[in-house]
C-alpha atoms as a PDB file:
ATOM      1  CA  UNK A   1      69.920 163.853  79.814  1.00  0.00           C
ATOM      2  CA  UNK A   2      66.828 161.934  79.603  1.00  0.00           C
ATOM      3  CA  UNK A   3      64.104 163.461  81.353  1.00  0.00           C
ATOM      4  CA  UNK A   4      60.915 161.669  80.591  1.00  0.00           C
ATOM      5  CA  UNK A   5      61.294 159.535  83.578  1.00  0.00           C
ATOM      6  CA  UNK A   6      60.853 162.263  85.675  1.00  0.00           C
ATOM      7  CA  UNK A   7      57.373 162.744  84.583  1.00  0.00           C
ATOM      8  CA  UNK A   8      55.755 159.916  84.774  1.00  0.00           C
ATOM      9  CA  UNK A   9      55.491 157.715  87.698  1.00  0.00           C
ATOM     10  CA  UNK A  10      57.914 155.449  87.227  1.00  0.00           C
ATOM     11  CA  UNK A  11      61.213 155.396  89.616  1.00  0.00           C
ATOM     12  CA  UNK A  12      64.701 155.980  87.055  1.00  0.00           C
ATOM     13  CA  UNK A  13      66.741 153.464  87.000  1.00  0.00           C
ATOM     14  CA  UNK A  14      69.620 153.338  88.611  1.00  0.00           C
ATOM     15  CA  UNK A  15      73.403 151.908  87.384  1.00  0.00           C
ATOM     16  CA  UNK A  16      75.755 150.251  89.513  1.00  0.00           C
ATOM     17  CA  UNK A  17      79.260 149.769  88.330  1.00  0.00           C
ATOM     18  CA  UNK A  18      81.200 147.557  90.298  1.00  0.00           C
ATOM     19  CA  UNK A  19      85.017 146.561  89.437  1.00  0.00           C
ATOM     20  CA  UNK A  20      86.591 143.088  90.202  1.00  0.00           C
ATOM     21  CA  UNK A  21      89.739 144.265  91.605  1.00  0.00           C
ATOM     22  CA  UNK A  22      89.242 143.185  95.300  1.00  0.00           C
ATOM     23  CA  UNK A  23      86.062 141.635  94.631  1.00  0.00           C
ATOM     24  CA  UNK A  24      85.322 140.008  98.258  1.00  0.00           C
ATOM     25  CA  UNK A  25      85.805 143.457  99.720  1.00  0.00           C
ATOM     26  CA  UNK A  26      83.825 145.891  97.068  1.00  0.00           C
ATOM     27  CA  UNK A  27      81.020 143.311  97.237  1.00  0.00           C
ATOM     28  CA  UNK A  28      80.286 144.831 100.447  1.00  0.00           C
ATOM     29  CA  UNK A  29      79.477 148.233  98.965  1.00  0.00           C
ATOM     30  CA  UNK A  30      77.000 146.669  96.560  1.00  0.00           C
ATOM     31  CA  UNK A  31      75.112 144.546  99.126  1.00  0.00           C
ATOM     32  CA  UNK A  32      74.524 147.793 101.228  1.00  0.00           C
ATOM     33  CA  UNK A  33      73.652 149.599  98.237  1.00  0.00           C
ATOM     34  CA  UNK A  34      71.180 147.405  97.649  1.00  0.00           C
ATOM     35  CA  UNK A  35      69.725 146.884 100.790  1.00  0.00           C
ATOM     36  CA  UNK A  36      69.887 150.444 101.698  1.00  0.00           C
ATOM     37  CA  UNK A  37      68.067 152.092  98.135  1.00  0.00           C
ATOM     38  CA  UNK A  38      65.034 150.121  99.521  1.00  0.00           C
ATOM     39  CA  UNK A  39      64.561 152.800 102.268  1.00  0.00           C
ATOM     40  CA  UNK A  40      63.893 154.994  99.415  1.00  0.00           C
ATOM     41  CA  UNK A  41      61.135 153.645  97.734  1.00  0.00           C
ATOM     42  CA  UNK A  42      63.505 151.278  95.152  1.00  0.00           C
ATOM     43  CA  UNK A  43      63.604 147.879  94.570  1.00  0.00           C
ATOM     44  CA  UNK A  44      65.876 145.348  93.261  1.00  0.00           C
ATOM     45  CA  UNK A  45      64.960 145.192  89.528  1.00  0.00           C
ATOM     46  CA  UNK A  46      64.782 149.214  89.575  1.00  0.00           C
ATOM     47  CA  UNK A  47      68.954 148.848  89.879  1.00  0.00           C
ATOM     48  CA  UNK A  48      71.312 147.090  87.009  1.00  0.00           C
ATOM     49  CA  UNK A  49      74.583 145.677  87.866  1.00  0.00           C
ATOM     50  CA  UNK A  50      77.053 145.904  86.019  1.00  0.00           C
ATOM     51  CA  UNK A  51      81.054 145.206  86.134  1.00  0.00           C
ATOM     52  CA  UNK A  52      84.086 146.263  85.162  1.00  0.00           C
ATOM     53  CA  UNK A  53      87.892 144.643  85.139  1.00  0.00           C
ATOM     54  CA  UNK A  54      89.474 147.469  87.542  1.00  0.00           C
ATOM     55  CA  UNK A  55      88.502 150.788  88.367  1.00  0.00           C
ATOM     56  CA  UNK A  56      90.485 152.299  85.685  1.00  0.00           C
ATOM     57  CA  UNK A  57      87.171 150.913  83.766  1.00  0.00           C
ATOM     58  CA  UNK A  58      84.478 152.786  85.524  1.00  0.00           C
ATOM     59  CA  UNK A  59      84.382 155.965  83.512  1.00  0.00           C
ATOM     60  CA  UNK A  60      84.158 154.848  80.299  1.00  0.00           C
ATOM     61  CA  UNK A  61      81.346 152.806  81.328  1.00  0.00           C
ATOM     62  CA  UNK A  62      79.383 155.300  83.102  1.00  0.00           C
ATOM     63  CA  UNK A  63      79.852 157.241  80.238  1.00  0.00           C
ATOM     64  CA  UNK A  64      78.223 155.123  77.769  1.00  0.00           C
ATOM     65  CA  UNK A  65      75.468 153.937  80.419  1.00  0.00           C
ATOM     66  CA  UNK A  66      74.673 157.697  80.884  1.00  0.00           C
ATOM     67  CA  UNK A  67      74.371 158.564  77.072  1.00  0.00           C
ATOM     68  CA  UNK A  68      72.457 155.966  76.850  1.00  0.00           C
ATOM     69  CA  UNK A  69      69.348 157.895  78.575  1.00  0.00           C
ATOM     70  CA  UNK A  70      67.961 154.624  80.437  1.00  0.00           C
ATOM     71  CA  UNK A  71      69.118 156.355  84.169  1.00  0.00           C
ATOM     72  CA  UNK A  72      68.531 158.469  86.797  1.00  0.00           C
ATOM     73  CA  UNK A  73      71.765 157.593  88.411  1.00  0.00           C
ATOM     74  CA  UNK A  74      75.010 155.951  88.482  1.00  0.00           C
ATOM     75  CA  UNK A  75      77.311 154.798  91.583  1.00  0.00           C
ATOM     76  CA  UNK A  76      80.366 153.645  90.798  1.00  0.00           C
ATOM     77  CA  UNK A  77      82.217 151.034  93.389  1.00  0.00           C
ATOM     78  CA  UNK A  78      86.064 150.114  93.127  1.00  0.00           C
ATOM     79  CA  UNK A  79      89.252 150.119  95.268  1.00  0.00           C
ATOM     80  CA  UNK A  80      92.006 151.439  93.902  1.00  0.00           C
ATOM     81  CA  UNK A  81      95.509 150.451  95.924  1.00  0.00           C
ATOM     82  CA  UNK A  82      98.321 151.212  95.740  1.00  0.00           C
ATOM     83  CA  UNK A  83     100.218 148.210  94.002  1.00  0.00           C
ATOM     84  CA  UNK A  84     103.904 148.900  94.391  1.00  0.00           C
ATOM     85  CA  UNK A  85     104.406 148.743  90.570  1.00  0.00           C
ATOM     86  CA  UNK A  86     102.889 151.916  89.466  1.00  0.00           C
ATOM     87  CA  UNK A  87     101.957 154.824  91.285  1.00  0.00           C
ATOM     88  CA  UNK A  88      98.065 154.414  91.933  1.00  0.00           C
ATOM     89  CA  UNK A  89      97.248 158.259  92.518  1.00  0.00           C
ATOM     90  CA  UNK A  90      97.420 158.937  88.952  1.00  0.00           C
ATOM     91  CA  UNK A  91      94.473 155.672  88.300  1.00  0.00           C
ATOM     92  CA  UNK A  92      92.908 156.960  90.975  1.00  0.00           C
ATOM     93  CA  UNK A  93      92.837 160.730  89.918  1.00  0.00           C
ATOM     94  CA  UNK A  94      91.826 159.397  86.085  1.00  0.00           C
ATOM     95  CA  UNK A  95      88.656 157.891  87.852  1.00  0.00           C
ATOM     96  CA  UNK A  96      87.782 160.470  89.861  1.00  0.00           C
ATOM     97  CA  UNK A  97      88.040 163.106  87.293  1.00  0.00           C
ATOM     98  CA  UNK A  98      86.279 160.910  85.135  1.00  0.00           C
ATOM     99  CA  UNK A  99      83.414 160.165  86.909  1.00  0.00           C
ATOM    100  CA  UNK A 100      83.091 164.251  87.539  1.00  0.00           C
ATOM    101  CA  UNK A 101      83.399 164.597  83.405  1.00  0.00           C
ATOM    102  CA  UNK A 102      80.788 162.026  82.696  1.00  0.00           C
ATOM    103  CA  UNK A 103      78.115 163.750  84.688  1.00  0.00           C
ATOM    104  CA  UNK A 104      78.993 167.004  83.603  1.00  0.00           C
ATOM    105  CA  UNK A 105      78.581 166.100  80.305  1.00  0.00           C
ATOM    106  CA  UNK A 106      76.005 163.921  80.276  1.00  0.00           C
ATOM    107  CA  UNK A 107      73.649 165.515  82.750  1.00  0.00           C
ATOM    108  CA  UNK A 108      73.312 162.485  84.553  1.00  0.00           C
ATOM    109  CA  UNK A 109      74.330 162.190  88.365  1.00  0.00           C
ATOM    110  CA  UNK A 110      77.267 159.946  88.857  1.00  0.00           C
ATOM    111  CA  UNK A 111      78.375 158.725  92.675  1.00  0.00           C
ATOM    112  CA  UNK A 112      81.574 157.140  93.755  1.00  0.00           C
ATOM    113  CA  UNK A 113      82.000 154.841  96.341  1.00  0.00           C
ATOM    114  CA  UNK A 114      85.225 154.565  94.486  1.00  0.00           C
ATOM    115  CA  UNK A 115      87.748 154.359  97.452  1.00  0.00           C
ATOM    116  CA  UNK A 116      91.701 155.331  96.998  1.00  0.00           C
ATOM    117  CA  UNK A 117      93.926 154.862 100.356  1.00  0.00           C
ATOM    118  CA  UNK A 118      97.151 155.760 100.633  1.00  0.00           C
ATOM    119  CA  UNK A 119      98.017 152.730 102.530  1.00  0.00           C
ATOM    120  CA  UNK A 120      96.384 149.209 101.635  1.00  0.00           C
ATOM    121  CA  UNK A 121      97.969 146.238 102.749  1.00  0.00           C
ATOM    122  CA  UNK A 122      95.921 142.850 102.952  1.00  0.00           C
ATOM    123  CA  UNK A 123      96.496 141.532 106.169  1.00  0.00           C
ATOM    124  CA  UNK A 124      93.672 140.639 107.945  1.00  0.00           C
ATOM    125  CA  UNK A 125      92.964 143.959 110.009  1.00  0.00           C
ATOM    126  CA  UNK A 126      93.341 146.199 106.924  1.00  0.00           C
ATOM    127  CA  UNK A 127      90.857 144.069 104.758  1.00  0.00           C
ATOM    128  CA  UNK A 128      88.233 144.188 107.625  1.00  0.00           C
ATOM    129  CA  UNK A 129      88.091 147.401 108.030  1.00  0.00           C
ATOM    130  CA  UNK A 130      87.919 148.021 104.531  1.00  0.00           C
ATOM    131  CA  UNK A 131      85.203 145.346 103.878  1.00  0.00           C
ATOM    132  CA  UNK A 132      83.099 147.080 107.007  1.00  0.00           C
ATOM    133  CA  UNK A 133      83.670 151.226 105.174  1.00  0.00           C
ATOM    134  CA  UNK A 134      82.585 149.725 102.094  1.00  0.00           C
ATOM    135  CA  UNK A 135      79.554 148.952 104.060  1.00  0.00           C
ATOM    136  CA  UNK A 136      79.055 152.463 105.106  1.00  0.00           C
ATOM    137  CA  UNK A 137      79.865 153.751 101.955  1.00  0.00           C
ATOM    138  CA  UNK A 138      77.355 151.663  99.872  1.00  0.00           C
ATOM    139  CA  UNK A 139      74.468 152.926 102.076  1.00  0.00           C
ATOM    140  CA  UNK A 140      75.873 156.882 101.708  1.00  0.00           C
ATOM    141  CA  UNK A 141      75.809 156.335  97.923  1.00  0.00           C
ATOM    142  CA  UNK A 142      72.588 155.051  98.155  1.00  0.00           C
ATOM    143  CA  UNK A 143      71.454 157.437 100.594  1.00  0.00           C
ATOM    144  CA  UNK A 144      73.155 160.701  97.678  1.00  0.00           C
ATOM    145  CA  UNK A 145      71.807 158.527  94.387  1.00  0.00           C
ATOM    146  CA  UNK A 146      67.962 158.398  95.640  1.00  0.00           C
ATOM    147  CA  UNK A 147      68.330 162.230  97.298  1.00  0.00           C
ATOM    148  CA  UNK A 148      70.000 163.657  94.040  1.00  0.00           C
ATOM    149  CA  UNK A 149      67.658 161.869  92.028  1.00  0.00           C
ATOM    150  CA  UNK A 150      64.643 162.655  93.486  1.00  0.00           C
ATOM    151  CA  UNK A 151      65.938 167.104  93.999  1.00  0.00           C
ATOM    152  CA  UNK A 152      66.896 166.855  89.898  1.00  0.00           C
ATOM    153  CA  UNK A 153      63.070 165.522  89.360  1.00  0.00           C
ATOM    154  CA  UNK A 154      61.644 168.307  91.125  1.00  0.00           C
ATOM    155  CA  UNK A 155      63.688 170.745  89.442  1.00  0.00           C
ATOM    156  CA  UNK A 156      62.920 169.194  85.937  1.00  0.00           C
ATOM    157  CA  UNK A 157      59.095 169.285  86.801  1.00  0.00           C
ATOM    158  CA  UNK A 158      59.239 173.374  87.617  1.00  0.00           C
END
């Protein structure tokens, strides 16, 4: 883990990994992500965006953007539904346990906002509520990301 970031002055940067899969409702959790790191002293250009195909994706990602040393955090945002064709608790296990491996690791704090219900249909109702919880949920990662952050720096500086 890259720690020299904790000693200056600088804020870390921060990685978000979105994937595309139901784009117009995982937006959501990177708009309030956004809007919500400000209460913590970040700014836009302190976070880098970054995307993915599907969530299957994320790990591998966050992986490489956490050896890469340039962060003090990574969210991860996806949906993962269940499809009909294949049986999507075993992609969504894969990412979760993935996510958990890469900060182990690495050292470097990894949050999901990487949501898995059992039931997703699109109708109308369904997508609405899961466009407004992806609104909570971006401001709860942001809310973990700039807490965990800042707890790791102060144990680093003892």
């Amino acid at each position: 883990m890259n720690t020299s970031f904790f000693f200056s002055n600088e804020r870390p940067r921060i990685a978000f990994i979105q994937a595309c899969w139901h784009r117009d409702i995982v937006d959501q959790c990177k708009t309030s992500f956004l809007e919500a790191i400000k209460e913590y002293g970040y700014s836009a250009d302190d976070i880098d965006l970054f995307e993915v195909p599907g969530a299957f994706e994320i790990p591998l990602h966050a992986k490489r953007l956490a050896q890469s040393g340039r962060y003090g955090g990574i969210v991860a945002a996806g949906l993962v539904v269940d499809g009909g064709i294949y049986r999507h608790e075993f992609v969504a296990q894969a990412v979760i346990t993935g996510l958990m491996q890469v900060q182990l690791e690495t050292g470097t704090p990894v949050f999901s906002a990487v949501l898995t219900p059992h039931h997703f249909h699109s109708g109308e109702e369904h997508v609405k509520f899961f466009r407004e919880h992806f609104v909570v949920k971006g401001a709860e990662a942001a809310r973990a990301c700039a807490e965990t952050v800042r707890k790791l720096s102060e144990l680093v500086a003892r």
